[in-house]
Protein backbone atom coordinates (compact mmCIF):
# COMPACT_ATOMS: atom_id res chain seq x y z
CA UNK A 1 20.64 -4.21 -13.80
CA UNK A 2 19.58 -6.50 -11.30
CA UNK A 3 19.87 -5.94 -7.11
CA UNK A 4 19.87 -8.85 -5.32
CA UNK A 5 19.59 -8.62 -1.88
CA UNK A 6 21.81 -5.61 -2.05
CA UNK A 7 24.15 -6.66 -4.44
CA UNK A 8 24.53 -4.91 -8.30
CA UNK A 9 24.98 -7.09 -11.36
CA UNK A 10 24.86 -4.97 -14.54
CA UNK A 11 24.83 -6.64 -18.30
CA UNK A 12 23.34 -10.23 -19.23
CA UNK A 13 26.27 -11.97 -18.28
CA UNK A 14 26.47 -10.79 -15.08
CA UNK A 15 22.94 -11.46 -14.20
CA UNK A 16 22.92 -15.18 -15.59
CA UNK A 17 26.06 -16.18 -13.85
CA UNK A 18 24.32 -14.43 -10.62
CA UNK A 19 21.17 -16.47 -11.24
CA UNK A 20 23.31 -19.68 -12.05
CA UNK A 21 25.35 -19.77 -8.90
CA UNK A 22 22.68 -19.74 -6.97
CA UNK A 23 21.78 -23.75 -7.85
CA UNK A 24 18.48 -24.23 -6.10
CA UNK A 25 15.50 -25.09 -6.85
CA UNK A 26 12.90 -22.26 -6.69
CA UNK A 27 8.69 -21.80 -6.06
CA UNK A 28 7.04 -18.60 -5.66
CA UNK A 29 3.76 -18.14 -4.43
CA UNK A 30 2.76 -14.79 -5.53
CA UNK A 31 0.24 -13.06 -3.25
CA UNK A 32 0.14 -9.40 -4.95
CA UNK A 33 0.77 -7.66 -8.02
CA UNK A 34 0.76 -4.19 -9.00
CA UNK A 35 1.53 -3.07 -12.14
CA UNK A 36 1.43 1.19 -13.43
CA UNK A 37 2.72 2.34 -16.68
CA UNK A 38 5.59 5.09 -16.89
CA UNK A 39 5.87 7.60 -19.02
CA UNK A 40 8.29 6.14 -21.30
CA UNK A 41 6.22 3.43 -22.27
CA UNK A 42 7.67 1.13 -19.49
CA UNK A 43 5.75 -0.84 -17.57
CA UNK A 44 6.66 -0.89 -13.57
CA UNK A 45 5.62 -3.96 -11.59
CA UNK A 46 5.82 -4.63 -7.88
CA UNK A 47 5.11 -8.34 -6.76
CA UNK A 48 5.42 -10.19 -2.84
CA UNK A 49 4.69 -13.22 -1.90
CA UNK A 50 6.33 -16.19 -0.65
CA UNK A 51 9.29 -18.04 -1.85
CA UNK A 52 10.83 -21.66 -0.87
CA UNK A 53 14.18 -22.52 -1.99
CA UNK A 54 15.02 -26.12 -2.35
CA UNK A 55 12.86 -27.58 0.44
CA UNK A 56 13.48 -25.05 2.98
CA UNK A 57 10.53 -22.69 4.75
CA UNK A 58 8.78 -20.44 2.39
CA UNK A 59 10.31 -17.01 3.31
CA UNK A 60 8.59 -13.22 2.62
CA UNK A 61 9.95 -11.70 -0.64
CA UNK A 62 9.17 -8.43 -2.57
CA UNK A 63 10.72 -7.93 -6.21
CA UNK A 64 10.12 -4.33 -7.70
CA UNK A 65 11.03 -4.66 -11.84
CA UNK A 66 10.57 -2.20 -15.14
CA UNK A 67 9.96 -3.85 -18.25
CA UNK A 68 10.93 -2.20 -21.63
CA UNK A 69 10.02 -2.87 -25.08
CA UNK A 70 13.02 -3.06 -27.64
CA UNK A 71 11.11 -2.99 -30.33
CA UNK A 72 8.42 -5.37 -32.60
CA UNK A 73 6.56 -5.99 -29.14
CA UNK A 74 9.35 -7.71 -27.60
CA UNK A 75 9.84 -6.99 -23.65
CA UNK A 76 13.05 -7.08 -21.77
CA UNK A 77 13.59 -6.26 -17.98
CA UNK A 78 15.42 -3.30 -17.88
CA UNK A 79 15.81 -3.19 -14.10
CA UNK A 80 15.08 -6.14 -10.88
CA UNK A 81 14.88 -5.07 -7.57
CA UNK A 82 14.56 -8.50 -5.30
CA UNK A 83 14.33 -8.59 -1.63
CA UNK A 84 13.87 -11.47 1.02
CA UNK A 85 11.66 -10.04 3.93
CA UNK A 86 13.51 -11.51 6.75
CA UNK A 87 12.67 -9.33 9.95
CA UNK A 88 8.83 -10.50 9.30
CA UNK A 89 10.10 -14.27 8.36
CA UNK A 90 11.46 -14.59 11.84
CA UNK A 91 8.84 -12.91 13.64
CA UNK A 92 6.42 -15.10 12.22
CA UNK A 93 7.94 -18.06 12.88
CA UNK A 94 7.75 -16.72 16.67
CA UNK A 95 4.45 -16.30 16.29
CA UNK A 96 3.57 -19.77 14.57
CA UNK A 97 5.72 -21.47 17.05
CA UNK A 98 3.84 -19.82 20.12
CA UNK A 99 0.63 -20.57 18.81
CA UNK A 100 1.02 -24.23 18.12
């Protein structure tokens, strides 16, 4: 299952054609990582950074994911939380703009 910005897509096909539509052009900038194992044998990893799409501002993102092994070493994402941090985006383009 992936939740994007709120929004549930369950099964591959649903999460490709969610991906698809999207049609930009993506670059993250990761700033942290951390990563715990759960007691299944998962593994659970939270990322933020910084994300521009197409050649817009970079904006504040956090994506929270499990990743699963189905067997013969080979990892899947089982679950994709994704969030754009937007309160913080605008206040720090306040911020930049009154410091310039």
């Amino acid at each position: 299952m992936l939740t994007f910005e709120g929004n549930e897509f369950l099964g591959t096909a649903s999460i490709m054609g969610k991906i698809t539509s999207i049609g930009a052009t993506f670059a993250h900038d990761i700033k942290s990582t951390n990563v715990q194992p759960t007691s299944d044998g998962s593994v659970l990893i939270c990322c933020t950074g910084m994300i521009r799409i197409d050649d817009n501002q970079p904006m504040m993102f956090a994506e929270t994911f499990i990743i699963r092994d189905s067997g013969n070493n080979q990892y899947y994402v089982h679950n994709d939380i994704f969030r754009l941090i937007l309160e913080y985006h605008c206040l720090f383009q306040q911020l930049f703009e009154y410091t310039r």
